[in-house]
C-alpha atoms as a PDB file:
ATOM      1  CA  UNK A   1      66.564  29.748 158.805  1.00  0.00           C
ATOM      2  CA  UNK A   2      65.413  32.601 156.564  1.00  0.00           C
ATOM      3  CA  UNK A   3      66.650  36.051 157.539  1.00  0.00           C
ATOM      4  CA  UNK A   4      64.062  37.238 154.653  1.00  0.00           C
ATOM      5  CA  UNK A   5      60.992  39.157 155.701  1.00  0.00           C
ATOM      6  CA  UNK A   6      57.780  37.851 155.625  1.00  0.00           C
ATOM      7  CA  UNK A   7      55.596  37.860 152.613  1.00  0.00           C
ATOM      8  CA  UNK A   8      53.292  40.569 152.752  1.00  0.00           C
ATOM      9  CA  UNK A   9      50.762  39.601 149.751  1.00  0.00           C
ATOM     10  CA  UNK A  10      49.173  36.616 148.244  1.00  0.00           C
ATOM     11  CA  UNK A  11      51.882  37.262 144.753  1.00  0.00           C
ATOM     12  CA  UNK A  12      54.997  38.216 146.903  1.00  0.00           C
ATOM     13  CA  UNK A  13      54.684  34.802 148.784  1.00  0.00           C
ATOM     14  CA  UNK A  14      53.785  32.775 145.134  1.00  0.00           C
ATOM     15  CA  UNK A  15      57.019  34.677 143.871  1.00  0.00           C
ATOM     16  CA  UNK A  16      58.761  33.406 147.059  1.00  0.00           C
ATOM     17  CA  UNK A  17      57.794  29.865 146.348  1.00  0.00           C
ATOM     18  CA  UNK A  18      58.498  29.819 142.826  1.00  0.00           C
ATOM     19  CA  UNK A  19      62.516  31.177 143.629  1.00  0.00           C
ATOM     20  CA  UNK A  20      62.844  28.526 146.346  1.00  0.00           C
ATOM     21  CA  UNK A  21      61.314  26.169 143.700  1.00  0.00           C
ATOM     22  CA  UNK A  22      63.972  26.868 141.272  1.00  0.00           C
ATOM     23  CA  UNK A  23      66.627  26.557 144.169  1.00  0.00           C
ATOM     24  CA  UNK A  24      65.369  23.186 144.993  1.00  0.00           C
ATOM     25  CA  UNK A  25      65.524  21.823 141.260  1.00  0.00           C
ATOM     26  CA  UNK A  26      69.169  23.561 141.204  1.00  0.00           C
ATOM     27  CA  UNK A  27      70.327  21.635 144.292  1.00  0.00           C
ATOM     28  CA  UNK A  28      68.608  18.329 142.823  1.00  0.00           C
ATOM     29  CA  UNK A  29      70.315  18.813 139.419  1.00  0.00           C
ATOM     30  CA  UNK A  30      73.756  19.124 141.368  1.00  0.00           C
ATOM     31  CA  UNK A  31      73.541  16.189 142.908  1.00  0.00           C
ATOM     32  CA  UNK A  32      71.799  14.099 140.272  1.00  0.00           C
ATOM     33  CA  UNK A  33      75.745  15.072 138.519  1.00  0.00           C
ATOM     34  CA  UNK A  34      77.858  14.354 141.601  1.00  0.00           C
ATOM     35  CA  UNK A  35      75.897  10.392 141.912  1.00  0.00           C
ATOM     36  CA  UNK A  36      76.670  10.085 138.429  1.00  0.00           C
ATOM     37  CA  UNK A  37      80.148  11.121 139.159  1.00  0.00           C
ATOM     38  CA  UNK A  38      79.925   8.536 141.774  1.00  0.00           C
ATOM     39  CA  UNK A  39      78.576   5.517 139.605  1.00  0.00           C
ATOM     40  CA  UNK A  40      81.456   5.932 138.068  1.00  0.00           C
ATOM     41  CA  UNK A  41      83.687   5.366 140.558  1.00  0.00           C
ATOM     42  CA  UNK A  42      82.102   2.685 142.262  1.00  0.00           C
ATOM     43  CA  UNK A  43      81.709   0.649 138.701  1.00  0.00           C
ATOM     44  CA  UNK A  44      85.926   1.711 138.380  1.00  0.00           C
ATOM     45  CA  UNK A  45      87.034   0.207 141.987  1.00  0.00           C
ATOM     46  CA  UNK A  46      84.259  -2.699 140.944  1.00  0.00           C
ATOM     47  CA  UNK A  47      82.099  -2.168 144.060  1.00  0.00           C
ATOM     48  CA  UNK A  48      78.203  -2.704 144.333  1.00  0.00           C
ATOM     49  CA  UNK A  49      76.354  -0.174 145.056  1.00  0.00           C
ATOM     50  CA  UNK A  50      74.023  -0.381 147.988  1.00  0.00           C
ATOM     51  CA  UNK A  51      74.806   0.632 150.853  1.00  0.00           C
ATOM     52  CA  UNK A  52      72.196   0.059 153.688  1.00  0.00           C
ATOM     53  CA  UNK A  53      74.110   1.243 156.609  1.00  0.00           C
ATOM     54  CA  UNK A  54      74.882   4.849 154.369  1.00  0.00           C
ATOM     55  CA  UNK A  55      71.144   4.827 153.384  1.00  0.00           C
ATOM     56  CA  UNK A  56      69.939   4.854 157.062  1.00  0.00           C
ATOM     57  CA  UNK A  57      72.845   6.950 157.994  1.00  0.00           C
ATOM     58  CA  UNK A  58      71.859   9.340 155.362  1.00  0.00           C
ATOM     59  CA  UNK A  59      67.724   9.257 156.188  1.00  0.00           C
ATOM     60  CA  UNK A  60      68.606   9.475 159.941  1.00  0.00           C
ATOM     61  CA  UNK A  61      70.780  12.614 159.194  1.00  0.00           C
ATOM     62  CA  UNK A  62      67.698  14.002 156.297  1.00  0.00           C
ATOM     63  CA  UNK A  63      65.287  13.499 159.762  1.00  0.00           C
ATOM     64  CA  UNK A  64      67.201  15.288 162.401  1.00  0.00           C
ATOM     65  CA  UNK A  65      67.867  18.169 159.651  1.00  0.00           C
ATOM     66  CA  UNK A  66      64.081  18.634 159.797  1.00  0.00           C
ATOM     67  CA  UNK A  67      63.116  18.269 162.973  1.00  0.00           C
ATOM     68  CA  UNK A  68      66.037  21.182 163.958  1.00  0.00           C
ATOM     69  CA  UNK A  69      64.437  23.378 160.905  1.00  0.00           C
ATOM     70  CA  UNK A  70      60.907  22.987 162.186  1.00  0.00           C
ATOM     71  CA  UNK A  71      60.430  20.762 159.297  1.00  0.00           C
ATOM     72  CA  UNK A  72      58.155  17.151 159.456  1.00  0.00           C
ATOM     73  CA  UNK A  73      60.929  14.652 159.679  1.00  0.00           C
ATOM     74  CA  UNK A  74      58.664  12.291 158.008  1.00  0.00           C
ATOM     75  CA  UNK A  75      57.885  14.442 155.224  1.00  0.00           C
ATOM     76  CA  UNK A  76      61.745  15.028 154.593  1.00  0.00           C
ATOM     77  CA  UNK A  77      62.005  11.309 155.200  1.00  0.00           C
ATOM     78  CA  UNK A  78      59.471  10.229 152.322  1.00  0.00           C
ATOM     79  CA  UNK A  79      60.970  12.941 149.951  1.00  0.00           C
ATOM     80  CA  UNK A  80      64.745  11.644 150.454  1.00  0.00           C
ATOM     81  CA  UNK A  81      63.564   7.946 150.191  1.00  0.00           C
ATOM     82  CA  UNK A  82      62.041   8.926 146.603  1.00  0.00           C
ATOM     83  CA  UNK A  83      65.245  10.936 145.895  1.00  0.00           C
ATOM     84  CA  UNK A  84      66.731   8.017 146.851  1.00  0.00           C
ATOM     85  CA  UNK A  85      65.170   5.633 144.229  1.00  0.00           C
ATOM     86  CA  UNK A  86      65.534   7.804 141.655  1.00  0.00           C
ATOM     87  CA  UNK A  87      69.015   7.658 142.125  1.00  0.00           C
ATOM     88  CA  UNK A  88      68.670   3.721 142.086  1.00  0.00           C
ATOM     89  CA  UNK A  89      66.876   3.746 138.858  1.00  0.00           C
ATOM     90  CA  UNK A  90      68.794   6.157 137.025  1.00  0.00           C
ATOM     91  CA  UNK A  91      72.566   4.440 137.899  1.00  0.00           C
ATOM     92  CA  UNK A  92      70.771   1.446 137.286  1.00  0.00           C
ATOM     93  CA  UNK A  93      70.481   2.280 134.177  1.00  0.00           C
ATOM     94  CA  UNK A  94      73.732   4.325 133.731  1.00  0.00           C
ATOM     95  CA  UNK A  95      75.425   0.644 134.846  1.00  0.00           C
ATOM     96  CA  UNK A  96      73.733  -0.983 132.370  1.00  0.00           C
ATOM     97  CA  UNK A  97      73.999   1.208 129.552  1.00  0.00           C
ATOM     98  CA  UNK A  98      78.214   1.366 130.474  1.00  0.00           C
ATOM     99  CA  UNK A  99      78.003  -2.299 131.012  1.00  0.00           C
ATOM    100  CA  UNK A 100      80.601  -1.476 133.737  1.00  0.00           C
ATOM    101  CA  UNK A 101      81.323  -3.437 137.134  1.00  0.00           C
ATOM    102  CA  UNK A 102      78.677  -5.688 138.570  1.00  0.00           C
ATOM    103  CA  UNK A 103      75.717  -6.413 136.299  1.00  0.00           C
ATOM    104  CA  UNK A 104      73.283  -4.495 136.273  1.00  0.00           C
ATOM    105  CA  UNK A 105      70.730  -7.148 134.642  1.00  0.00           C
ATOM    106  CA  UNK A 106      71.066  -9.949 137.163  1.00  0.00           C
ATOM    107  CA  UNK A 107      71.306  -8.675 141.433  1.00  0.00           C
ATOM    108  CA  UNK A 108      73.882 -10.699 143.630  1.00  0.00           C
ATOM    109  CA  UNK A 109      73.313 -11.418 147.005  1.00  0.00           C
ATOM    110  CA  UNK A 110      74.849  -7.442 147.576  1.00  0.00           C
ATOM    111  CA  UNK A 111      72.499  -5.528 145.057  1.00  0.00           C
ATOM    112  CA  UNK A 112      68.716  -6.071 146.809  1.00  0.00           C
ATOM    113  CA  UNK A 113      65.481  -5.372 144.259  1.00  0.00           C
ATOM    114  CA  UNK A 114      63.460  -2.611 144.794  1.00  0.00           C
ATOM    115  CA  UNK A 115      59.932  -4.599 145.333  1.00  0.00           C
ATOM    116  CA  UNK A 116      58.075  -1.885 144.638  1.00  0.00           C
ATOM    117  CA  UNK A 117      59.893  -1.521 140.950  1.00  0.00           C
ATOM    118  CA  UNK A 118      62.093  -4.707 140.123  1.00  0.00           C
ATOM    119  CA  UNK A 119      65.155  -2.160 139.718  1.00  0.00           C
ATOM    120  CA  UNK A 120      68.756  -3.782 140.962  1.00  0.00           C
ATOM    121  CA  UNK A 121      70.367  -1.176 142.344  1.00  0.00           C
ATOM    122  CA  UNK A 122      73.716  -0.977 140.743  1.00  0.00           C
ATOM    123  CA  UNK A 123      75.279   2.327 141.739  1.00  0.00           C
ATOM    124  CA  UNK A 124      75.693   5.336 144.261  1.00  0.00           C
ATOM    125  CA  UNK A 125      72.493   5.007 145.409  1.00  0.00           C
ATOM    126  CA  UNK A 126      73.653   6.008 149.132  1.00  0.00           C
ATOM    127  CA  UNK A 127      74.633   9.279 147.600  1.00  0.00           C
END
């Protein structure tokens, strides 16, 4: 994947880290905007937001990613699954702050509880 040379010290590979660190965050910030972008919509064409089918979809994809890049699928699993309810948590909230579409207060039979945090998911959270 990297055409990069190897480290070849103990402070070349920290500095290595620390710039794919940054890159990660970058990426994370970007899409952070684009599921806002995305609430949005969905609250506009008055859709709910979860979309299990598009969630498996998407951690199936985030698996086979990481198994071709030498990568634990289960580690990218558990990382995209916590990306994942972030993204809940925060449209939850960007729902309910809006006050736009479906509630975001009370779930329907669409908009499942996280058990693990009582959130309603209320937007893009398949993004």
């Amino acid at each position: 994947m990297s055409t990069s040379p190897s480290p070849t010290t103990v402070p070349e590979a920290r500095t290595r880290i620390d710039e794919i660190n940054e890159r990660v965050v970058e990426l994370l910030a970007e899409r952070q905007a684009i599921v806002d972008a995305l609430c949005e919509l969905k609250a506009d064409a008055d859709r709910t937001v979860r979309d299990p089918e598009r969630e498996a979809e998407l951690l199936a994809h985030v698996r086979a990613v990481a198994d071709e890049a030498g990568l634990p699928p289960t580690l990218a699993e558990t990382l995209f699954e916590e990306i994942l309810a972030h993204s809940v948590e925060r449209q939850r909230r960007q729902r309910a702050d809006g006050a736009a579409g479906p509630s975001a207060e009370e779930p329907s039979a669409e908009e499942p509880v996280d058990k693990a945090t009582g959130a309603v998911s209320t937007c893009g959270a398949q993004a």
